[in-house]
PDB file of N, CA and C in Angstrom:
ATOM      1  N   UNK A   1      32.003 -14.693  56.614  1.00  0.00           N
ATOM      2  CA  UNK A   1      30.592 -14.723  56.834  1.00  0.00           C
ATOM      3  C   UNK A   1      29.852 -13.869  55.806  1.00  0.00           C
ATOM      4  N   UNK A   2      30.510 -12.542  55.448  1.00  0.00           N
ATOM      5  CA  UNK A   2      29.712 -11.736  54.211  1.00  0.00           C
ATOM      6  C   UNK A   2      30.227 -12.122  52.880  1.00  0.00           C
ATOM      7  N   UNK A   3      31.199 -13.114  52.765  1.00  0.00           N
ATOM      8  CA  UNK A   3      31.581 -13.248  51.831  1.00  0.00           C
ATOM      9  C   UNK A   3      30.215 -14.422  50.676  1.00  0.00           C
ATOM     10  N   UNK A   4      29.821 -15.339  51.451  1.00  0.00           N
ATOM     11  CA  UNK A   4      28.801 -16.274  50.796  1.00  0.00           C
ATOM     12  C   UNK A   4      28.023 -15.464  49.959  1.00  0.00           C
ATOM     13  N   UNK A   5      27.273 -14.696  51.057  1.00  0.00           N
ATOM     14  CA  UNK A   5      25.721 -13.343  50.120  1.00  0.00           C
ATOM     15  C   UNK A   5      26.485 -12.618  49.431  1.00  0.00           C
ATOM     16  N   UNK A   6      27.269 -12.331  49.116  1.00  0.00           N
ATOM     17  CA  UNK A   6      28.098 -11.479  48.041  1.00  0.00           C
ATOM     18  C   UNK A   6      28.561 -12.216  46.998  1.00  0.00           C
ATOM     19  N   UNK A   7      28.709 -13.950  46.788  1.00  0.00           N
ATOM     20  CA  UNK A   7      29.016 -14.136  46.156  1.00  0.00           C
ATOM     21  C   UNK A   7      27.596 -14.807  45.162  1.00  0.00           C
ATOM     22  N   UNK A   8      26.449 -14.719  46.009  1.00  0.00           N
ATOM     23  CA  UNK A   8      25.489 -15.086  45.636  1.00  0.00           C
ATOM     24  C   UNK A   8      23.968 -14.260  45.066  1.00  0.00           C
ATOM     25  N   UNK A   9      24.284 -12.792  45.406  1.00  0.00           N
ATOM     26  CA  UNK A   9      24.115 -12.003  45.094  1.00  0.00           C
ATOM     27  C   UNK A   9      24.651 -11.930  43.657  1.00  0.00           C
ATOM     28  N   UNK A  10      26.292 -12.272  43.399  1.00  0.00           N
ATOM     29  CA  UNK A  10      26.932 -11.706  41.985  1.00  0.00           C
ATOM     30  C   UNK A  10      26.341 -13.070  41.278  1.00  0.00           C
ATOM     31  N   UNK A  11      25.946 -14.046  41.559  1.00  0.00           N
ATOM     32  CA  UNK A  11      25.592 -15.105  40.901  1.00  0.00           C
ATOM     33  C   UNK A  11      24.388 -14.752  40.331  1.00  0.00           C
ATOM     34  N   UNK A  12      23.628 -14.168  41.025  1.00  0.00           N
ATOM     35  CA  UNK A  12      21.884 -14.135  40.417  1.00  0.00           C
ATOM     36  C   UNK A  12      22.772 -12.928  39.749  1.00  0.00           C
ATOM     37  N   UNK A  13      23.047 -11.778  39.611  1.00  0.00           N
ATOM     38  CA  UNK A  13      23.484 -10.604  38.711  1.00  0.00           C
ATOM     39  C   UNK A  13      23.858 -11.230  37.437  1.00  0.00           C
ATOM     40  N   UNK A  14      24.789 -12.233  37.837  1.00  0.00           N
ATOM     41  CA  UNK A  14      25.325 -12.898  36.443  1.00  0.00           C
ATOM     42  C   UNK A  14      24.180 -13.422  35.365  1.00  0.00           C
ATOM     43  N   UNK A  15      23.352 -14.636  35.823  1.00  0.00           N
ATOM     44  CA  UNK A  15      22.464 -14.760  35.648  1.00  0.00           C
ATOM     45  C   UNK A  15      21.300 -13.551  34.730  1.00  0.00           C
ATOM     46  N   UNK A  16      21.388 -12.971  35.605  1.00  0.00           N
ATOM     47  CA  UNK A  16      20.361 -11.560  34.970  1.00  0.00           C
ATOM     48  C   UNK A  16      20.708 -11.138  33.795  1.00  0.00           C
ATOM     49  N   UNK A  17      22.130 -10.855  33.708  1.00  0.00           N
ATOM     50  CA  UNK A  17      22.877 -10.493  32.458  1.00  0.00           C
ATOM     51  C   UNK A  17      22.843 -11.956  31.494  1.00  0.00           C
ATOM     52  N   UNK A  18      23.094 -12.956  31.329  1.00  0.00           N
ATOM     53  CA  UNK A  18      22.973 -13.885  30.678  1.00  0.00           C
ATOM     54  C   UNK A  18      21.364 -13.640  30.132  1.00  0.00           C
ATOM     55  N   UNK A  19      20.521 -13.684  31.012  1.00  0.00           N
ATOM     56  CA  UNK A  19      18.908 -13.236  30.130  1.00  0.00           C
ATOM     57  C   UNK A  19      19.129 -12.314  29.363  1.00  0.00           C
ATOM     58  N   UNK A  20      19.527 -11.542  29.827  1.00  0.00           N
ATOM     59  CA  UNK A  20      19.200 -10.073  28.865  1.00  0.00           C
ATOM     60  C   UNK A  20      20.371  -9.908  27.437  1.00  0.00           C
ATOM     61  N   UNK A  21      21.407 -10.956  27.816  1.00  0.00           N
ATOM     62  CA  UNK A  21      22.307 -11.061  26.437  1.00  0.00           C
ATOM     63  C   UNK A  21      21.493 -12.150  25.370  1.00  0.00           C
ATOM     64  N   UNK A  22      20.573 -13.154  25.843  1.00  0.00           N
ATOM     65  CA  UNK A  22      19.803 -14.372  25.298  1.00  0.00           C
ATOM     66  C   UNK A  22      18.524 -12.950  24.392  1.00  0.00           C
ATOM     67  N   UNK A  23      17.840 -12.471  25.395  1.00  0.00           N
ATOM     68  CA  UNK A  23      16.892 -11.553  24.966  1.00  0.00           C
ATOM     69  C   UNK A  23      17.213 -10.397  23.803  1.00  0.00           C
ATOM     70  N   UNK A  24      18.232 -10.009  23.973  1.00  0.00           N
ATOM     71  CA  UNK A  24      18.619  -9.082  22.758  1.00  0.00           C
ATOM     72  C   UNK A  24      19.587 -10.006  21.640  1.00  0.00           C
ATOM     73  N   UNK A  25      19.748 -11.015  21.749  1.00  0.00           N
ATOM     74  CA  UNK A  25      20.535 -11.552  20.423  1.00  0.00           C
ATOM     75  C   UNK A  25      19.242 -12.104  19.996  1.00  0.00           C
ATOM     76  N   UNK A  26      17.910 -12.110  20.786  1.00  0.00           N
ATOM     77  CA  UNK A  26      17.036 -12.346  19.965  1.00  0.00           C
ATOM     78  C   UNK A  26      16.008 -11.492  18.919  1.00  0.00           C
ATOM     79  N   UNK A  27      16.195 -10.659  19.939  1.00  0.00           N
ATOM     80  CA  UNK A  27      15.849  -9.097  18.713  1.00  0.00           C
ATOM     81  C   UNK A  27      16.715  -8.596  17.721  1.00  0.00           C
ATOM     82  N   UNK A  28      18.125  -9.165  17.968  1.00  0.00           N
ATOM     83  CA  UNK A  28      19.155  -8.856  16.787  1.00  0.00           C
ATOM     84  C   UNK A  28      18.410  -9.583  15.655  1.00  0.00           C
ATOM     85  N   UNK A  29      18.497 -10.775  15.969  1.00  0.00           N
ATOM     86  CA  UNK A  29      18.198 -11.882  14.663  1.00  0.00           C
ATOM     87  C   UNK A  29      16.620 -11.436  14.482  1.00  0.00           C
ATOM     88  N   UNK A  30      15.939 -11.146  14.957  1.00  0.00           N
ATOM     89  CA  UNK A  30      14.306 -10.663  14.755  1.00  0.00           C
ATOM     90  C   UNK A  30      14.495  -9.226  13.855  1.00  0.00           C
ATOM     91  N   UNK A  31      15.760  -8.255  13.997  1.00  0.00           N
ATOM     92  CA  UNK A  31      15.553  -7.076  13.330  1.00  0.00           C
ATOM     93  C   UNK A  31      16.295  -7.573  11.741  1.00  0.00           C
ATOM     94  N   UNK A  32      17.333  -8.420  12.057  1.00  0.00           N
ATOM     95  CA  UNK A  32      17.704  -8.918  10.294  1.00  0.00           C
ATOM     96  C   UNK A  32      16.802  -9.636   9.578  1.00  0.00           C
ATOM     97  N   UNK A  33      15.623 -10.132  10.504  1.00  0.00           N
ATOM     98  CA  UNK A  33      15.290 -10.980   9.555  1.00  0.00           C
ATOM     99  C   UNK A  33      14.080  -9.326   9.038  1.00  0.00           C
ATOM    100  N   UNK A  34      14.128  -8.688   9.241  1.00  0.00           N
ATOM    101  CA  UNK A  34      12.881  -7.348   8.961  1.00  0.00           C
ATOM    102  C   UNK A  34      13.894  -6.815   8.227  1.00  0.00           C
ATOM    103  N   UNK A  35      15.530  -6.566   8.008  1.00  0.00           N
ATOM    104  CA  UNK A  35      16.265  -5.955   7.257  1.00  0.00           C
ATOM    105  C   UNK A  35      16.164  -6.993   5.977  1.00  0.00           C
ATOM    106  N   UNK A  36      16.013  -8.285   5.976  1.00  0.00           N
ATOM    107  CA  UNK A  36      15.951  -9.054   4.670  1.00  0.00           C
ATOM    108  C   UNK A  36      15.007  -8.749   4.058  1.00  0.00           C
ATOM    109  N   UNK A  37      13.775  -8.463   4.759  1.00  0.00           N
ATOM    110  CA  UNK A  37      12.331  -8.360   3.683  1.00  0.00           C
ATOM    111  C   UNK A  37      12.197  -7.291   3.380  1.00  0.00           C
ATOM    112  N   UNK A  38      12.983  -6.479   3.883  1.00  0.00           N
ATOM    113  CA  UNK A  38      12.876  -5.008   3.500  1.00  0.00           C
ATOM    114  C   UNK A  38      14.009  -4.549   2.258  1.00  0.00           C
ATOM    115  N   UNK A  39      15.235  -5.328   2.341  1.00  0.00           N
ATOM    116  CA  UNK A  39      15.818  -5.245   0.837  1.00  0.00           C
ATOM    117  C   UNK A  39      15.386  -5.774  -0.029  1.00  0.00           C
ATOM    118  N   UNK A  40      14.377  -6.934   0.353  1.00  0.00           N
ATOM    119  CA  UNK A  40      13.152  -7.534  -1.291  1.00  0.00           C
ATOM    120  C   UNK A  40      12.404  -6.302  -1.577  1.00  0.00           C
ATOM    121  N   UNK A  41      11.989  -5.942  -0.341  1.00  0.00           N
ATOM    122  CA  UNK A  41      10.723  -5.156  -0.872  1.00  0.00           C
ATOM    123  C   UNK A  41      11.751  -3.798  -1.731  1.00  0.00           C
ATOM    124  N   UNK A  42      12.755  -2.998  -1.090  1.00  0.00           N
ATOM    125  CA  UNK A  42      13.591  -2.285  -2.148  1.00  0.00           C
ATOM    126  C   UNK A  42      13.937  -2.149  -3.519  1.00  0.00           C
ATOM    127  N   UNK A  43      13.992  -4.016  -3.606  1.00  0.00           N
ATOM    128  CA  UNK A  43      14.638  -3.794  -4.905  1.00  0.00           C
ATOM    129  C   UNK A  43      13.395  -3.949  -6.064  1.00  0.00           C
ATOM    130  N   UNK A  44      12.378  -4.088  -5.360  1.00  0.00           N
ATOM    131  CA  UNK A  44      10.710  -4.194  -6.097  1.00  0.00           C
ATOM    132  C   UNK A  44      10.294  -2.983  -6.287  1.00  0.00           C
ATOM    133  N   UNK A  45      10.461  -2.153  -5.713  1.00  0.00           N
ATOM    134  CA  UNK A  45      10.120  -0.574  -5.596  1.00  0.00           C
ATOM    135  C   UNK A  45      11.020   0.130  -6.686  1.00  0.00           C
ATOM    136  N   UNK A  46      12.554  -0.078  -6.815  1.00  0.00           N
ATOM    137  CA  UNK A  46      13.267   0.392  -7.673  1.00  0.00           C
ATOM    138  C   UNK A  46      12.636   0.025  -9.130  1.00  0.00           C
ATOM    139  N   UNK A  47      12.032  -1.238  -9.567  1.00  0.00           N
ATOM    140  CA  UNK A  47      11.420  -1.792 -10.562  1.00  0.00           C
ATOM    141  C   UNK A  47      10.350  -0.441 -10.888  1.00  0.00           C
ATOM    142  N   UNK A  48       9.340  -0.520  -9.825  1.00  0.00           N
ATOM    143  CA  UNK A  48       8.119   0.035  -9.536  1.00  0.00           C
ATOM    144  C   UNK A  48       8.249   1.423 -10.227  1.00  0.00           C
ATOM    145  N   UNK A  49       9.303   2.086  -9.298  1.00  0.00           N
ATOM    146  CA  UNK A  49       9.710   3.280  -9.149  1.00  0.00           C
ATOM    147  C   UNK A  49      10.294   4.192 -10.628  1.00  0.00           C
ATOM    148  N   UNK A  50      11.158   2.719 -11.974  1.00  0.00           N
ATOM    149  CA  UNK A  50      11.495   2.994 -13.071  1.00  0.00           C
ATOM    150  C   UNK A  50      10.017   3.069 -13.820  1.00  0.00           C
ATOM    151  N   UNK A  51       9.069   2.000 -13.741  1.00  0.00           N
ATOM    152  CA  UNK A  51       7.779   2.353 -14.164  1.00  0.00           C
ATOM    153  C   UNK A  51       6.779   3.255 -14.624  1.00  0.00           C
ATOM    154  N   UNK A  52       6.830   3.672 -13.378  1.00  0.00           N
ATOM    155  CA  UNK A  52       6.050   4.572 -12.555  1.00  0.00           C
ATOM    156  C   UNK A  52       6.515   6.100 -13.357  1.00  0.00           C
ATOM    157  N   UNK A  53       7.876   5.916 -14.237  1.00  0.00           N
ATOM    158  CA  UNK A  53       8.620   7.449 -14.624  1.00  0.00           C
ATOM    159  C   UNK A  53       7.914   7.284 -15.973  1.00  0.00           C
ATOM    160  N   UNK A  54       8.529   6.333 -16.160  1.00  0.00           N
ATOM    161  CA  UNK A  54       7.789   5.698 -17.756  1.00  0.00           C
ATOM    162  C   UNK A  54       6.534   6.246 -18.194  1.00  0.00           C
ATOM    163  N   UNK A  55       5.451   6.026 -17.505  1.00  0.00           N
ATOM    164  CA  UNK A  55       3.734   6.086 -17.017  1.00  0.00           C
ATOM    165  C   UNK A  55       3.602   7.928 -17.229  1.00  0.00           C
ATOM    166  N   UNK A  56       4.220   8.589 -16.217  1.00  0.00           N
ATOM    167  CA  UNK A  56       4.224   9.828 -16.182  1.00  0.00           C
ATOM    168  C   UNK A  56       5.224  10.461 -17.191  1.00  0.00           C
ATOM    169  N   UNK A  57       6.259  10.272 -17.471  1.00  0.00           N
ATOM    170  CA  UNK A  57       6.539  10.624 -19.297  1.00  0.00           C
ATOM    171  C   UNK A  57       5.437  10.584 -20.309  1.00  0.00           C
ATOM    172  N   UNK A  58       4.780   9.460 -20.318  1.00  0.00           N
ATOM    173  CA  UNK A  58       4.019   9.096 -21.335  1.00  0.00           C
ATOM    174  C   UNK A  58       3.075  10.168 -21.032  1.00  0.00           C
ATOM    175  N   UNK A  59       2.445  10.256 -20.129  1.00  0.00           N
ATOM    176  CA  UNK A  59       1.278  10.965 -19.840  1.00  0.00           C
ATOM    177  C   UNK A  59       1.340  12.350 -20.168  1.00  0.00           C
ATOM    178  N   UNK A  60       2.728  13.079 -19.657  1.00  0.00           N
ATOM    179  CA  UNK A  60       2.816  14.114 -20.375  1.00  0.00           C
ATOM    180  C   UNK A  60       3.081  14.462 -21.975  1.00  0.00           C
ATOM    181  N   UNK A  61       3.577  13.608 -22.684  1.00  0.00           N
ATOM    182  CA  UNK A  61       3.733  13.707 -23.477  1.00  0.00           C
ATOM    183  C   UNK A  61       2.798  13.599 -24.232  1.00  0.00           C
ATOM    184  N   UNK A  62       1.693  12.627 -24.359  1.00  0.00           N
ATOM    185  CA  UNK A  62       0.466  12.759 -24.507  1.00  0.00           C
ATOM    186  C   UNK A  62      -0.277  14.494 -24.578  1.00  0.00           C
ATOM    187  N   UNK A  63      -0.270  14.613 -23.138  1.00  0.00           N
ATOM    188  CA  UNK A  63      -1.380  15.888 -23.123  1.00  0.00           C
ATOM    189  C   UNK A  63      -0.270  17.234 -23.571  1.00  0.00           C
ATOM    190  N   UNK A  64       0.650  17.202 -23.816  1.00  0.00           N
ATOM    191  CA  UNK A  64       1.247  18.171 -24.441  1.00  0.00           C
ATOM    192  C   UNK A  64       1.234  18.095 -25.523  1.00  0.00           C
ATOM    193  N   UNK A  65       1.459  16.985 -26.650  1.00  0.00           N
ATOM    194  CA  UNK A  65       0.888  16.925 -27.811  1.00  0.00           C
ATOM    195  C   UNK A  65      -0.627  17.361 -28.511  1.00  0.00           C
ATOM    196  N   UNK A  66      -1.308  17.170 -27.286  1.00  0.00           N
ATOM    197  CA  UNK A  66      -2.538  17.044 -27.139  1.00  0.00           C
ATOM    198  C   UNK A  66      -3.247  18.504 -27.156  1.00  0.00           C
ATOM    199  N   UNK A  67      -2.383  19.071 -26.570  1.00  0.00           N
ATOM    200  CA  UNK A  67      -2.663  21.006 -25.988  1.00  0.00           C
ATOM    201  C   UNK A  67      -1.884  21.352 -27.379  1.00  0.00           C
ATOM    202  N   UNK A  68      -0.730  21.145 -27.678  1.00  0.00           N
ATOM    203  CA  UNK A  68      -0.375  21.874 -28.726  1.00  0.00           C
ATOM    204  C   UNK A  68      -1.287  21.717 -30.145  1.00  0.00           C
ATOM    205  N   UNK A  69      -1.339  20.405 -30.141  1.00  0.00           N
ATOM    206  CA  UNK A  69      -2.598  20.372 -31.271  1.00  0.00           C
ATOM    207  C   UNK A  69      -3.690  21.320 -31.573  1.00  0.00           C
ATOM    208  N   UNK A  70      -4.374  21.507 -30.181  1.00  0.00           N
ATOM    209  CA  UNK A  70      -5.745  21.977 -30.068  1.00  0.00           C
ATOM    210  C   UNK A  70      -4.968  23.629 -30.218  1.00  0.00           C
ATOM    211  N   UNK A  71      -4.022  24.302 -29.869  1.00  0.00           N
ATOM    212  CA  UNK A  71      -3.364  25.624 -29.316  1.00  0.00           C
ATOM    213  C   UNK A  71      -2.986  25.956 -31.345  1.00  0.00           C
ATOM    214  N   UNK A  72      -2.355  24.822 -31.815  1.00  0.00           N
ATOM    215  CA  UNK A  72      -1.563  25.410 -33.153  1.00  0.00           C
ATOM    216  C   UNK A  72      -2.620  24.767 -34.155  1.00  0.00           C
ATOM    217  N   UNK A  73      -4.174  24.259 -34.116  1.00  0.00           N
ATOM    218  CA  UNK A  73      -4.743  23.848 -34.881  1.00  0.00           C
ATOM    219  C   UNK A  73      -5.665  24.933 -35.847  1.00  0.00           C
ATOM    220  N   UNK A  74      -5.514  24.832 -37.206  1.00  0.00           N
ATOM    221  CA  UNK A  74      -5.940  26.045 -37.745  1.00  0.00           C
ATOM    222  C   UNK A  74      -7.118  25.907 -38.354  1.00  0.00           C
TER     223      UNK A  74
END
């Protein structure tokens, strides 16, 4: 007699767990697809990032030429 609601009880449990394994393999695949655009955007930044050294070399080199000129100009 207690055996039916116990087994129907573990049925909806089962159930419950089946959602919640459907629900997070969907946030799995929702967080890779945010890990893919985020190694584009990485390897754009590394570009950026060699640039960006380039830019600020130059710049100093510039105004240090620039100071020494004006500093050793006679």
């Amino acid at each position: 007699m207690h055996a039916h609601p116990l087994e129907a009880r573990m049925a909806h449990l089962e159930g419950g767990f089946a959602q919640i394994n459907e629900r997070l393999n969907s946030i799995d695949r929702r967080l890779e697809g945010f890990d893919r655009r985020f190694e584009g955007i990485d390897r754009r930044l590394e570009g950026f990032d060699r640039r960006f050294n380039w830019v600020i070399a130059l710049m100093v080199g510039t105004w240090s030429t620039t100071i020494l000129t004006i500093v050793f100009h006679h």
